[in-house]
Protein backbone atom coordinates (compact mmCIF):
# COMPACT_ATOMS: atom_id res chain seq x y z
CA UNK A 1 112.09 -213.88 54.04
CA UNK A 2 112.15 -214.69 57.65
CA UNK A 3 112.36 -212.39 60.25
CA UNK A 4 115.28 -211.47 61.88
CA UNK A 5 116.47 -211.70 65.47
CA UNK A 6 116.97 -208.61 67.74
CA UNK A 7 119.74 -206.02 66.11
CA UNK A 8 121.74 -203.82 68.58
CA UNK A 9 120.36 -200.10 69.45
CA UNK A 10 122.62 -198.57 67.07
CA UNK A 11 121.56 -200.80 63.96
CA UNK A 12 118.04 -199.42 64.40
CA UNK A 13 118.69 -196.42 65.13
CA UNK A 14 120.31 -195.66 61.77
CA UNK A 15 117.57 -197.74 59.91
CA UNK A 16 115.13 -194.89 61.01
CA UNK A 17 117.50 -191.55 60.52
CA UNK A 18 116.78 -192.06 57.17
CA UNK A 19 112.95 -190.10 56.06
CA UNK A 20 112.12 -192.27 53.46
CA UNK A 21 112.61 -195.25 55.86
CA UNK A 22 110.41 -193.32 58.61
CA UNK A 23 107.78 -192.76 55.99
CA UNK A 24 107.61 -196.41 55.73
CA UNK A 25 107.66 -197.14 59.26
CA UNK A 26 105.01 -194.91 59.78
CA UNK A 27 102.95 -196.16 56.84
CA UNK A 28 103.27 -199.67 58.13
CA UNK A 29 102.23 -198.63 61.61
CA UNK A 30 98.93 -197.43 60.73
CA UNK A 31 97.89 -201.11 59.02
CA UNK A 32 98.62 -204.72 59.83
CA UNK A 33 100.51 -205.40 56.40
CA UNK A 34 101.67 -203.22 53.69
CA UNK A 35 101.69 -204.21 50.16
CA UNK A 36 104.71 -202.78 48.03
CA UNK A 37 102.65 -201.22 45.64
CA UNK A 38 101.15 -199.07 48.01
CA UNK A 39 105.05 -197.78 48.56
CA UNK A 40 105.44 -197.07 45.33
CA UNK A 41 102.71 -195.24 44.73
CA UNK A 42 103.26 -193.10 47.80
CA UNK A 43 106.94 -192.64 48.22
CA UNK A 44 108.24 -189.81 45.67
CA UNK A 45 111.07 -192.97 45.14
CA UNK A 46 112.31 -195.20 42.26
CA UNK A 47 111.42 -198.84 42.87
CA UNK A 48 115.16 -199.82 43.49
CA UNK A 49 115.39 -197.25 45.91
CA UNK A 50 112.47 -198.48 48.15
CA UNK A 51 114.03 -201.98 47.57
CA UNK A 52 116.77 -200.68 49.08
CA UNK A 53 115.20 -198.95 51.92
CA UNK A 54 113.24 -201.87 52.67
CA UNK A 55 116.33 -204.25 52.72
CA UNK A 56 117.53 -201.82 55.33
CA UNK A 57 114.45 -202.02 57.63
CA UNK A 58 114.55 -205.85 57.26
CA UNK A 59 118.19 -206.10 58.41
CA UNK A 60 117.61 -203.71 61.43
CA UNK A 61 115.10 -206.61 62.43
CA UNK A 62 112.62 -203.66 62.20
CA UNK A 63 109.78 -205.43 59.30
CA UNK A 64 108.67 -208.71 58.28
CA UNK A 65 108.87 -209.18 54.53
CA UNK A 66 106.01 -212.03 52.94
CA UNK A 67 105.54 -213.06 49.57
CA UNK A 68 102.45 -213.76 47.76
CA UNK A 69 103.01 -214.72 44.33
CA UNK A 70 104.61 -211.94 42.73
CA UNK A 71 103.77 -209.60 45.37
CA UNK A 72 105.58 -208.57 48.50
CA UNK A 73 104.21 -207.44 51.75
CA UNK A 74 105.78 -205.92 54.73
CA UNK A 75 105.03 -206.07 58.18
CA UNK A 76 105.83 -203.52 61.18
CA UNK A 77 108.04 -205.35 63.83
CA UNK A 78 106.23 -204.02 66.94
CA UNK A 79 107.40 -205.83 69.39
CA UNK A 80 111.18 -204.53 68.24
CA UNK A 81 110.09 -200.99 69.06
CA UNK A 82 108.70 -201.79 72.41
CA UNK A 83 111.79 -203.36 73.67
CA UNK A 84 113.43 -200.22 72.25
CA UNK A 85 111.78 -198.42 73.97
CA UNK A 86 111.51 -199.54 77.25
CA UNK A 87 115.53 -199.94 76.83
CA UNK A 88 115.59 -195.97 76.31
CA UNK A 89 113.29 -196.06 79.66
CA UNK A 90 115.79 -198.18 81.66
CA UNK A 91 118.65 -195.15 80.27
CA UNK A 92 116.41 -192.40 81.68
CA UNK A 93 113.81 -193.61 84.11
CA UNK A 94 110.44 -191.65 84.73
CA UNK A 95 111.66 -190.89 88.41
CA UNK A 96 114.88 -189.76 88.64
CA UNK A 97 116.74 -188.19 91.48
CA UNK A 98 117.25 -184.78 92.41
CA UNK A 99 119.93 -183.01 90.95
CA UNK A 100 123.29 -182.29 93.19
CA UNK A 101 125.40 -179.77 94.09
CA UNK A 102 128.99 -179.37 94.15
CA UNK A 103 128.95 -181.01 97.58
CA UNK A 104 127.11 -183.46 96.74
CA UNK A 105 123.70 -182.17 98.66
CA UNK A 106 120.56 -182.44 96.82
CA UNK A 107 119.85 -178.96 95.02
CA UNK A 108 116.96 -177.04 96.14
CA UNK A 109 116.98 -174.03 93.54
CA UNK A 110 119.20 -171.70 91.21
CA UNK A 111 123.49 -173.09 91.64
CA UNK A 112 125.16 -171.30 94.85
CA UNK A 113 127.82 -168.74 94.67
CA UNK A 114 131.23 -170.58 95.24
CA UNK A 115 133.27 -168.52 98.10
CA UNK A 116 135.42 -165.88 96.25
CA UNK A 117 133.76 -165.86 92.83
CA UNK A 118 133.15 -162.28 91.44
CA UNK A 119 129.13 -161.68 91.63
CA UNK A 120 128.71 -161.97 88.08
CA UNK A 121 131.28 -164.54 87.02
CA UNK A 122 130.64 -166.51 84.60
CA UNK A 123 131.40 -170.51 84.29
CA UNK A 124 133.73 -171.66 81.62
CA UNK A 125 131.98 -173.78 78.72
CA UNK A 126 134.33 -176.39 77.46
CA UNK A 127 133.13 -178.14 74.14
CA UNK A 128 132.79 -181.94 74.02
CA UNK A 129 133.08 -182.71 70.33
């Protein structure tokens, strides 16, 4: 099997929710190439299942899978999680700036009384979901 091209944020995202599919990420991360028997002895999985796992990694664009024979072995994608990552750093860069205020003036401490609120007032909290 080849490897893949670049899947979208989301794609990989879900590939690693799942912990069996971490475990195998992190297994692969700590060697160059990971032979499939090595999964199955580690992984408290049926063989089908980590077939199916690693089908899922592979379409995320996440491993390399390579044949040998009757043996398969799996490669981390590095270079996938570095662009990941440094596309999670462009969403929150190391320096941001300072917070604002309800006028728009850069905050320098604990939120300001608004004119007229009670002392103790409390803001509303309005869910999202």
């Amino acid at each position: 099997m080849r490897a893949r091209p670049q899947q979208p944020p989301t794609e990989i995202f879900k590939a690693l929710s799942d912990p069996i599919r971490w475990d195998i990420v992190l297994q692969m991360a700590s060697v160059d190439e990971l032979a499939c028997v090595t999964l199955e002895d580690t992984l408290p999985v049926s063989k089908p299942t980590i077939s199916y796992h690693i089908k899922t990694l592979y379409q995320a664009g996440l491993i390399n899978v390579r044949k040998s024979g009757r043996n398969y072995f799996y490669s981390l994608r590095r270079e996938v999680l570095h662009q990941l990552l440094d596309e999670l750093g462009e969403l929150a860069p190391a320096h941001r700036p300072p917070a604002r205020d309800e006028d728009g003036l850069p905050s320098s401490g604990p939120p300001r009384e608004r004119p007229g609120a009670p002392e103790h007032a409390e803001e509303a909290v309005v869910p999202t979901w």
